[in-house]
Protein backbone atom coordinates (compact mmCIF):
# COMPACT_ATOMS: atom_id res chain seq x y z
CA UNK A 1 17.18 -5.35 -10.45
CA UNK A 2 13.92 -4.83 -9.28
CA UNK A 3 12.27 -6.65 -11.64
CA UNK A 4 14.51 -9.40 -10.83
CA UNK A 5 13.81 -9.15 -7.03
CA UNK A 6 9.77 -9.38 -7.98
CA UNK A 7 10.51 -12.22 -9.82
CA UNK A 8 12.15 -14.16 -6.86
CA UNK A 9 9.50 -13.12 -4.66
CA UNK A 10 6.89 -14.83 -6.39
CA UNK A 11 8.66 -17.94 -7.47
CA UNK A 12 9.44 -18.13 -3.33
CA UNK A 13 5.37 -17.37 -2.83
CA UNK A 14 4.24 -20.06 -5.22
CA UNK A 15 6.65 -22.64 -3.03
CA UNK A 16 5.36 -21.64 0.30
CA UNK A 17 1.84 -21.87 -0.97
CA UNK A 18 2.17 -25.20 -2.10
CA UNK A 19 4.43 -26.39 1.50
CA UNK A 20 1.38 -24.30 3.23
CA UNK A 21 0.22 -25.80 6.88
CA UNK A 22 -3.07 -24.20 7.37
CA UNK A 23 -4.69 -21.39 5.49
CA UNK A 24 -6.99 -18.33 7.36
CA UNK A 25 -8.78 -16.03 5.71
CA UNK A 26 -8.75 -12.05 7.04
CA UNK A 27 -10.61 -9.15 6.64
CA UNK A 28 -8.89 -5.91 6.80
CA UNK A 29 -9.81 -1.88 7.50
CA UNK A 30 -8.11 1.55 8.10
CA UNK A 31 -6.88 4.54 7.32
CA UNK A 32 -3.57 5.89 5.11
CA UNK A 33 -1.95 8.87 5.79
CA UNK A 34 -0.62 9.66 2.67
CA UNK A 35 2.37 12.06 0.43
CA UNK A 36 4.55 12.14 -2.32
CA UNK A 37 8.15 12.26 -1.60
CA UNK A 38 11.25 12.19 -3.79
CA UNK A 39 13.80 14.51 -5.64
CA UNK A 40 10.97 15.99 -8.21
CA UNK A 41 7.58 16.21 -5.05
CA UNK A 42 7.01 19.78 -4.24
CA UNK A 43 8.64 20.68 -1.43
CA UNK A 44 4.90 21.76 -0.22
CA UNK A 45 3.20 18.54 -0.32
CA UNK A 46 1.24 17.27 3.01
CA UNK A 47 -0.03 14.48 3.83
CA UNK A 48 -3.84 13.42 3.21
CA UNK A 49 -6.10 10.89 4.94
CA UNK A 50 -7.69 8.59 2.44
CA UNK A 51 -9.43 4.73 3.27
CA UNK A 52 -7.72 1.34 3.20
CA UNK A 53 -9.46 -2.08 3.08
CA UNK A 54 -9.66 -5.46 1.88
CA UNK A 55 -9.09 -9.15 2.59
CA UNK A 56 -5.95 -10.86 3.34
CA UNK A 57 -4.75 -14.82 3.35
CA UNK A 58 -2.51 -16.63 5.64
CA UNK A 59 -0.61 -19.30 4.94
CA UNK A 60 1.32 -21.29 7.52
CA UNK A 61 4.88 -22.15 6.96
CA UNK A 62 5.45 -23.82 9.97
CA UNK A 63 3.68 -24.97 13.08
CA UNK A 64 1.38 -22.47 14.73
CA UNK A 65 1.69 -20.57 11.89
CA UNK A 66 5.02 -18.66 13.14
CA UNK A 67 6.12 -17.91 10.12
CA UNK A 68 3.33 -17.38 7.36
CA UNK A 69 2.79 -16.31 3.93
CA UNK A 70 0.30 -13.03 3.89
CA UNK A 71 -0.88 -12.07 0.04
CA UNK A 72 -3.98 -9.45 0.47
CA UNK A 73 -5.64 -7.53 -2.29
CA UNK A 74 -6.78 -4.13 -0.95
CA UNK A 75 -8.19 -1.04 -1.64
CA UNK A 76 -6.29 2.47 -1.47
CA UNK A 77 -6.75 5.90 -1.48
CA UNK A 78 -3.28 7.62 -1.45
CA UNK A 79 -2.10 11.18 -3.14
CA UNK A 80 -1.20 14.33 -1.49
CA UNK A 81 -2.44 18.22 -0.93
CA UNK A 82 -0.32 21.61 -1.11
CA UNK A 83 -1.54 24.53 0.68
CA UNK A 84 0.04 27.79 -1.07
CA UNK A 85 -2.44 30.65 0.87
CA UNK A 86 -5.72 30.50 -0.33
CA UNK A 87 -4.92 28.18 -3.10
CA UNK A 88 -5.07 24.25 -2.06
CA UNK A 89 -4.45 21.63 -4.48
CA UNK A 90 -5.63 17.51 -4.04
CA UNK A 91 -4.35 14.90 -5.92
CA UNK A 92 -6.47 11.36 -5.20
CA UNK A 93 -4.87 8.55 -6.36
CA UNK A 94 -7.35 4.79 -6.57
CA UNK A 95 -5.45 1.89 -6.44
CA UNK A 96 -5.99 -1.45 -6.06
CA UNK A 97 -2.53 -2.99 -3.97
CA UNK A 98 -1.34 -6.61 -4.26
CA UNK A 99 1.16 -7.18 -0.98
CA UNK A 100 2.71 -10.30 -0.98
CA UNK A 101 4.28 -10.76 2.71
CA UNK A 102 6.56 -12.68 5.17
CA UNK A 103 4.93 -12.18 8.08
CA UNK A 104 6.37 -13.89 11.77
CA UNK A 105 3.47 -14.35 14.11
CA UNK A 106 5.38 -14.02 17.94
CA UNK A 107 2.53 -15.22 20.07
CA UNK A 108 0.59 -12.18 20.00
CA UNK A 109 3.33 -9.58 18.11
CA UNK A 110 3.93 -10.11 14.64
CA UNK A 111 6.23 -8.44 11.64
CA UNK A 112 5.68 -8.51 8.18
CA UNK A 113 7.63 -7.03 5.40
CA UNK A 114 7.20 -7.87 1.41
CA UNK A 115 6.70 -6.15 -1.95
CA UNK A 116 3.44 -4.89 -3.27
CA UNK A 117 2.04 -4.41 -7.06
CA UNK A 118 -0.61 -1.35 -7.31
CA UNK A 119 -2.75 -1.02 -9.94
CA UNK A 120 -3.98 2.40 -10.47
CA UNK A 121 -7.67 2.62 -11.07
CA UNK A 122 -8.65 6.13 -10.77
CA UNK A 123 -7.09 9.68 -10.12
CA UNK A 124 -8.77 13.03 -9.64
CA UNK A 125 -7.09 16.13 -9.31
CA UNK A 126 -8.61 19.03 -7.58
CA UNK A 127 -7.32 23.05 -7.13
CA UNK A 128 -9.48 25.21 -4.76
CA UNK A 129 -8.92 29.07 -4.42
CA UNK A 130 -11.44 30.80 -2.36
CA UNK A 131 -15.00 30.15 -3.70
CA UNK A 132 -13.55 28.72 -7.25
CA UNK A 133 -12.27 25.14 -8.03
CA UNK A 134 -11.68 23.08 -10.68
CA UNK A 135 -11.42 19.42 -11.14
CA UNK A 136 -10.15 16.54 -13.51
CA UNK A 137 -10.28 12.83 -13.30
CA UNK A 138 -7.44 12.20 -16.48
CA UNK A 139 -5.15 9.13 -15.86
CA UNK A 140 -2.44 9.23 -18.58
CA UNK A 141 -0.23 11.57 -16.44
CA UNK A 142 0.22 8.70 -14.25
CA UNK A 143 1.76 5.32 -14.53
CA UNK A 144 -1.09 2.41 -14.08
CA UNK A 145 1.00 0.09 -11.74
CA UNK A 146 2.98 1.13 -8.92
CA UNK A 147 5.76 -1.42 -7.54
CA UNK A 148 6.60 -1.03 -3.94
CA UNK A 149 7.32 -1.94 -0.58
CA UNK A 150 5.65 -2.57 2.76
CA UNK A 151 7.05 -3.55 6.38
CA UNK A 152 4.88 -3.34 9.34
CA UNK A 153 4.15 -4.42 12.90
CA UNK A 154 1.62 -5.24 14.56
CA UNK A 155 -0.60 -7.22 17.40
CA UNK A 156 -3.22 -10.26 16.77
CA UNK A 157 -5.30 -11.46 19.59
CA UNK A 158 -5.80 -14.87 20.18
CA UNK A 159 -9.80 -14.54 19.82
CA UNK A 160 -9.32 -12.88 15.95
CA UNK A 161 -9.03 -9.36 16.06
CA UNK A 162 -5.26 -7.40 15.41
CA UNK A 163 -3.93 -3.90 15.16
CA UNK A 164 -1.42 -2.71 12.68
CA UNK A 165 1.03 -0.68 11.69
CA UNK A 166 2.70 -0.22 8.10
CA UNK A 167 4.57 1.71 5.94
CA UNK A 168 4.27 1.25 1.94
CA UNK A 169 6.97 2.80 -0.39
CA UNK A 170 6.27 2.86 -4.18
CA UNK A 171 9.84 2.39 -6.20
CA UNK A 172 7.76 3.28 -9.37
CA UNK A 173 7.31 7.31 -10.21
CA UNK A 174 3.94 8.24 -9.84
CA UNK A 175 3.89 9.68 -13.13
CA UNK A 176 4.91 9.00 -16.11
CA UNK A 177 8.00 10.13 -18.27
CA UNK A 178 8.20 13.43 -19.79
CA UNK A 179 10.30 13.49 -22.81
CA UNK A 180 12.00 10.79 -21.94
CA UNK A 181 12.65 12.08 -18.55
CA UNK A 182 11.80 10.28 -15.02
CA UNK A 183 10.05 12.04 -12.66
CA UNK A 184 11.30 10.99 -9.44
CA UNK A 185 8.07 10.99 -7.28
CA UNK A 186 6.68 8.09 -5.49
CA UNK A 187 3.68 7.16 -3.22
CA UNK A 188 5.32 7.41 0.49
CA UNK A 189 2.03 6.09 3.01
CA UNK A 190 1.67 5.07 6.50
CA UNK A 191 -0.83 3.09 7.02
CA UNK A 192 -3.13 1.96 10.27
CA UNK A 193 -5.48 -1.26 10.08
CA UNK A 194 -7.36 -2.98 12.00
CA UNK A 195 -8.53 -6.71 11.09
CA UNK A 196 -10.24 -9.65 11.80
CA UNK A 197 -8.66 -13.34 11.29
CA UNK A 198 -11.35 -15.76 10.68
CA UNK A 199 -11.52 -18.71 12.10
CA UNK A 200 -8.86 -18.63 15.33
């Protein structure tokens, strides 16, 4: 079903690119605040700060751009950390995300909402106890792309810059099958931007 819903998505993208009014051209910054939630996360997971940034394209869909078509290509550091006493764990997850969004641009206030494709392109795990830690950077635990979600809202001044709001949901487990088992864990972020439309 998901697969399916992807599929619509981007059939629906490649139409509104080729109806497209005007096209802008965005740069992008921020921070996510990061976890791993689902039926198989530890129970002790916290969230973790990790960078966000990239460029993003507008195309309008009708006049003064009200409703546009947003596909970005960002980078972004998501994961999580447990704290069990003196023994904290990190898990850093690199990927590069793919949204592809409706956004409505209200004169000022604008919502977006879309699905995203994540490739992962590193991971490092990291255990601390006291003095000691160990480290590894392996990525066949982990599944390389991550399907997901993404709403947000958010504020663009009429002179270029905006503020942002979002929240991504991955619908693809973080890591991979064991014995033919899914592991029902997924990338859960909030994330906070700021950007910069060129050319307004």
């Amino acid at each position: 079903m998901k697969k399916v819903f992807f599929s619509l998505v981007l059939v629906a993208g490649v139409s509104g690119l080729a109806q497209a009014q005007s096209v802008q051209i965005g740069i992008k910054a921020g921070a996510n605040l990061a976890t791993i939630s689902g039926d198989d996360a530890d129970q002790n997971n916290k969230n973790r700060v990790g960078p966000i940034g990239g460029v993003a394209f507008q195309f309008g869909l009708a006049p003064k751009n009200f409703i546009a078509l947003q596909p970005e290509i960002l980078y972004s550091v998501k994961g999580t950390r447990t704290e069990n006493g003196a023994v904290e764990s990190k898990l850093t997850l690199h990927y590069l995300d793919i949204p592809v969004l409706l956004r409505i641009n209200a004169d000022g206030p604008f919502f977006e909402l879309g699905p995203q494709v994540g490739v992962l392109v590193a991971a490092k795990n990291e255990l601390r106890s006291g003095s000691s830690s160990i480290s590894g950077t392996d990525k066949e635990p982990y599944n390389t792309v991550d399907l997901g979600g993404v709403a947000g809202v958010g504020y663009q001044f009429s002179s270029g810059p905006s503020i942002g709001i979002r929240y991504n949901q991955g619908f693809t487990p973080i890591y991979k099958d064991i014995a033919g088992n899914k592991v029902k864990a997924y990338n859960s972020v909030f994330q906070f931007q700021l950007g910069y439309l060129l050319g307004r």
